[in-house]
Protein backbone atom coordinates (compact mmCIF):
# COMPACT_ATOMS: atom_id res chain seq x y z
CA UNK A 1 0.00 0.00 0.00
CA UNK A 2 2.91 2.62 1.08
CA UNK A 3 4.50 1.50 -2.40
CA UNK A 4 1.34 2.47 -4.32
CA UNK A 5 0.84 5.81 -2.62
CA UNK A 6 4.83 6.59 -3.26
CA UNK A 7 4.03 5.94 -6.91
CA UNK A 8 0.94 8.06 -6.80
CA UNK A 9 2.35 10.72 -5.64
CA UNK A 10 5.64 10.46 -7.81
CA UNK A 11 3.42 10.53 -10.39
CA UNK A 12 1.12 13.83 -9.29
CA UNK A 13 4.48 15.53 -8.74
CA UNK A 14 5.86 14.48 -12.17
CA UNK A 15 2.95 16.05 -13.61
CA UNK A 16 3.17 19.56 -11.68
CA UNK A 17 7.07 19.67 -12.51
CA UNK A 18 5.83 19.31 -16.37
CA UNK A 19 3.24 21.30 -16.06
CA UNK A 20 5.66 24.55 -15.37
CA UNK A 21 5.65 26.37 -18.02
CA UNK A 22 9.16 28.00 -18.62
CA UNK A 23 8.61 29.77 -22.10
CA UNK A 24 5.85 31.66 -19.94
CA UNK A 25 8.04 32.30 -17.04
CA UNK A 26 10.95 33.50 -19.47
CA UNK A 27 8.18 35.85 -21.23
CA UNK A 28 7.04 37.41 -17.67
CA UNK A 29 10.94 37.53 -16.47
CA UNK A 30 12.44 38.97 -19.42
CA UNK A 31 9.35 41.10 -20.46
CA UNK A 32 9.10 39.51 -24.11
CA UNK A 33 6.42 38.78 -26.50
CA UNK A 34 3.95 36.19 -25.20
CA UNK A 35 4.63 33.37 -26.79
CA UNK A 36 0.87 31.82 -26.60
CA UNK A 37 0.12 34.90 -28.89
CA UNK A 38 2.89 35.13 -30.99
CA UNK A 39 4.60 33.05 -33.70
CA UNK A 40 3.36 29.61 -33.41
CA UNK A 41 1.81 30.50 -30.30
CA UNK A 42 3.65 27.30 -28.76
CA UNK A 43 5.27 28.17 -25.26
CA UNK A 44 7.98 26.59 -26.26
CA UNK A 45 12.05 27.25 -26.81
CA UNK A 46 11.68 27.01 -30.49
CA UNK A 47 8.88 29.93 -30.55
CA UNK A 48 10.54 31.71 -28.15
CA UNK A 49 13.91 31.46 -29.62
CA UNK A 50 11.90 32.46 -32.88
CA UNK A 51 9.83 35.57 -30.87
CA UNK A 52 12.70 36.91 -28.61
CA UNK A 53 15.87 35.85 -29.58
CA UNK A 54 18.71 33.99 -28.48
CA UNK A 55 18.84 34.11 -24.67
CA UNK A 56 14.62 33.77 -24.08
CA UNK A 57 15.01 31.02 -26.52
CA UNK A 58 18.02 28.92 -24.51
CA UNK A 59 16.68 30.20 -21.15
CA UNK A 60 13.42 28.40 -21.95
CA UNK A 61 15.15 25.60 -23.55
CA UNK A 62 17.08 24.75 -20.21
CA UNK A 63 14.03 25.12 -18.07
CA UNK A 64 12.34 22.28 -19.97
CA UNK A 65 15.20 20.28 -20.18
CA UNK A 66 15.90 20.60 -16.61
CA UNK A 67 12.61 19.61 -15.76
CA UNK A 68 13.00 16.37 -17.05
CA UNK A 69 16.32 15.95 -16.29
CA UNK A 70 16.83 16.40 -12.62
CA UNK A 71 13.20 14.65 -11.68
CA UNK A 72 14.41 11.54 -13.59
CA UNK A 73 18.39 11.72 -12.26
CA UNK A 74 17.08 12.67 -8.84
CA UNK A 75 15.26 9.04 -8.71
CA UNK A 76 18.24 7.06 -9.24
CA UNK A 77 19.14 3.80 -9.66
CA UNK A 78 15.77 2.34 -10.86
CA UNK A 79 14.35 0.25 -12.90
CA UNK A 80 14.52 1.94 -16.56
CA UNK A 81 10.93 0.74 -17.15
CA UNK A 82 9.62 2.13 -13.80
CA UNK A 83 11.53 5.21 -14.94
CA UNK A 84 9.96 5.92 -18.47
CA UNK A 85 6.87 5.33 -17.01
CA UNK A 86 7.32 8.32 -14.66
CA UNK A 87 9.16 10.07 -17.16
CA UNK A 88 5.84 10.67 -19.11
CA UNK A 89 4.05 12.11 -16.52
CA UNK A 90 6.41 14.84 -17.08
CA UNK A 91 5.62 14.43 -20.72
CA UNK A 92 2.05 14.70 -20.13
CA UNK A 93 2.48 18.07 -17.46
CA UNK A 94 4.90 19.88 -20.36
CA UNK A 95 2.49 18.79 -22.84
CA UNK A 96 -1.24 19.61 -20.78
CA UNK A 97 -0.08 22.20 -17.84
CA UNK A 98 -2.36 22.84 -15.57
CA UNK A 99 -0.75 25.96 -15.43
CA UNK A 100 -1.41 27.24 -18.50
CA UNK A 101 -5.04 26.12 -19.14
CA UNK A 102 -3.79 22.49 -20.64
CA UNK A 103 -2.28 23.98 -23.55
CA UNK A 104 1.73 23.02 -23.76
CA UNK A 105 4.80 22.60 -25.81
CA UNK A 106 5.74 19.77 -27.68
CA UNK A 107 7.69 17.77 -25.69
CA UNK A 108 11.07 17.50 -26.70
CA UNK A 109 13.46 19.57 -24.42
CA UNK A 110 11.66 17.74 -21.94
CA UNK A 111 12.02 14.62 -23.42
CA UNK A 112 15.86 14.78 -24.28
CA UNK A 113 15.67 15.61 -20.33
CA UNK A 114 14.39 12.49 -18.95
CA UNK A 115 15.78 10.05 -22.07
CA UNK A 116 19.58 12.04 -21.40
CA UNK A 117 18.67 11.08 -17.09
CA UNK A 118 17.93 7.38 -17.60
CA UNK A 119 20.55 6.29 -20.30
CA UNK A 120 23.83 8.57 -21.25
CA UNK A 121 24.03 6.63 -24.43
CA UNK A 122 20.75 6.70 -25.73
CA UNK A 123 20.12 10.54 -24.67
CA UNK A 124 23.61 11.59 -25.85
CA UNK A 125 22.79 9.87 -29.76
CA UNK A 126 19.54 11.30 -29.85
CA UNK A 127 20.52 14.63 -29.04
CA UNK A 128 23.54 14.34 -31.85
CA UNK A 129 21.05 13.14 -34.65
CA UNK A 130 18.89 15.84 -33.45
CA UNK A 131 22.07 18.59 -33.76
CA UNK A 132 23.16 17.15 -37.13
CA UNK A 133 19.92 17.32 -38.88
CA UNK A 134 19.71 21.11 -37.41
CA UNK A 135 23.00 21.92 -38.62
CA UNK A 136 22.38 20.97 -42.31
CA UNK A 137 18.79 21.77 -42.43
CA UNK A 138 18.17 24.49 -40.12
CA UNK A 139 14.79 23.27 -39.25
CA UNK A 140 13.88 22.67 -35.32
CA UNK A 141 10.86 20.69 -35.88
CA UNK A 142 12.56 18.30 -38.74
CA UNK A 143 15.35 17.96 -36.21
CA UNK A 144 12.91 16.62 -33.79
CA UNK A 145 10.54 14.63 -36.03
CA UNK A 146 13.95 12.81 -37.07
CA UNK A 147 15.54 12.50 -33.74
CA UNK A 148 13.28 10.88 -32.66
CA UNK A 149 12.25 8.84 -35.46
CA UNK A 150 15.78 7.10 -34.27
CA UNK A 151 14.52 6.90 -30.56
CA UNK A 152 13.17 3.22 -30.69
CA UNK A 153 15.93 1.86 -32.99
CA UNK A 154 19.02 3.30 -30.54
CA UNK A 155 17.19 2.23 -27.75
CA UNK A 156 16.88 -1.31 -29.25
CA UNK A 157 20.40 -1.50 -30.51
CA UNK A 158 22.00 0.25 -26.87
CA UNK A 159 19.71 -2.01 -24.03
CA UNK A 160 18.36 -4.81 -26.61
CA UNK A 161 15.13 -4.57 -24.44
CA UNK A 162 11.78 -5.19 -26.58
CA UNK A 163 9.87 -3.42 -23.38
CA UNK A 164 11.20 -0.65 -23.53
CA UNK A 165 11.90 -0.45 -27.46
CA UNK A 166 7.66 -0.35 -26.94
CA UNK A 167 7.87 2.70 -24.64
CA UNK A 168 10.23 4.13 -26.91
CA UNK A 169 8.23 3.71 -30.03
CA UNK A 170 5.52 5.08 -27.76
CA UNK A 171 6.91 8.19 -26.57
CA UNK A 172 7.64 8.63 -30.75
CA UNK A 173 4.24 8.30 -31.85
CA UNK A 174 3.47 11.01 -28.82
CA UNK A 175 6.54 13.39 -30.37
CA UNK A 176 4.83 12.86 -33.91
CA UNK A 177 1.83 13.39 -33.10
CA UNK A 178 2.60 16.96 -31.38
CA UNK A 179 4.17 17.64 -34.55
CA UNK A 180 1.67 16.99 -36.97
CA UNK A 181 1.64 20.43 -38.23
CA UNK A 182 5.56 20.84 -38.64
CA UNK A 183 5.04 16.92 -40.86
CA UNK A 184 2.39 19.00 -43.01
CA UNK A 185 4.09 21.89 -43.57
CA UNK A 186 7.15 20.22 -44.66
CA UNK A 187 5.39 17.46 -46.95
CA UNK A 188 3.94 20.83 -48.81
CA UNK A 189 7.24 21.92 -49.21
């Protein structure tokens, strides 16, 4: 029973550390545009970066990689299963804050958080297909759709775990499906 309530409230806190909204918080600190109005009106470090330049854009990147990072590092030495499975509760705050009226970012500072927290090797790779896309296309969201387009298959070749290649593929669909706009706009060219 103690075991169950731990995981509960693991779980509720997950969510509330997600939920934070740092493009928001950068906005109000930094007095920029609002990022829920402007550009893409996604509160996230792509937008803002877009909106308000350089340091709003990192500032906010950081924040949402943080708050998947430390949550996930801070847990320790468990179970990588049991971790994932946490890990999207985080997913699920960044992505439907109750904060910001359930409308969030797309998940992927966050993610690279949580994936970089429960395996070096599979968080460092994604984030280097990620940077090598973005350095020859210049596209965020491409970078993204591709990174993690790799997630499942460097998970599979690193751990050789079918679980967790599942969660993997899982947490891509998730990524994908955030991005559905980004997929249209660059199928129309």
């Amino acid at each position: 029973m103690e075991a169950i309530l731990n995981n509960f409230l693991i779980i509720i806190l997950f969510y509330l550390i997600g939920s934070i909204p740092f493009a928001i918080l950068t906005h109000k600190i930094m007095t920029t545009g609002d990022p829920r109005m402007l550009g893409s009106t996604n509160p996230g470090a792509t937008n803002m970066y877009r909106i308000a330049g350089p340091l709003p854009g990192v500032l906010t990147f950081l924040g949402d990689f943080l708050k998947g990072f430390i949550p996930i590092y801070l847990l320790g030495d468990q179970d990588i299963h049991v971790l994932y499975i946490f890990s999207f509760f985080i997913l699920f705050g960044h992505m439907f804050p109750v904060f910001n009226k359930f409308k969030g970012g797309k998940g992927v500072a966050s993610s690279f958080g949580f994936i970089l927290a429960m395996d070096l090797l599979i968080g460092l790779s994604i984030l280097i297909i990620w940077a090598l896309v973005f350095m020859f296309k210049r596209i965020s969201g491409l970078s993204a759709i591709v990174s993690f387009m790799f997630l499942p298959i460097v998970a599979l070749v690193t751990l050789n775990n079918f679980i967790l290649f599942l969660m993997t593929l899982l947490h891509t669909l998730i990524i994908l499906l955030n991005h559905r706009s980004n997929i249209r706009e660059l199928l129309q060219g």
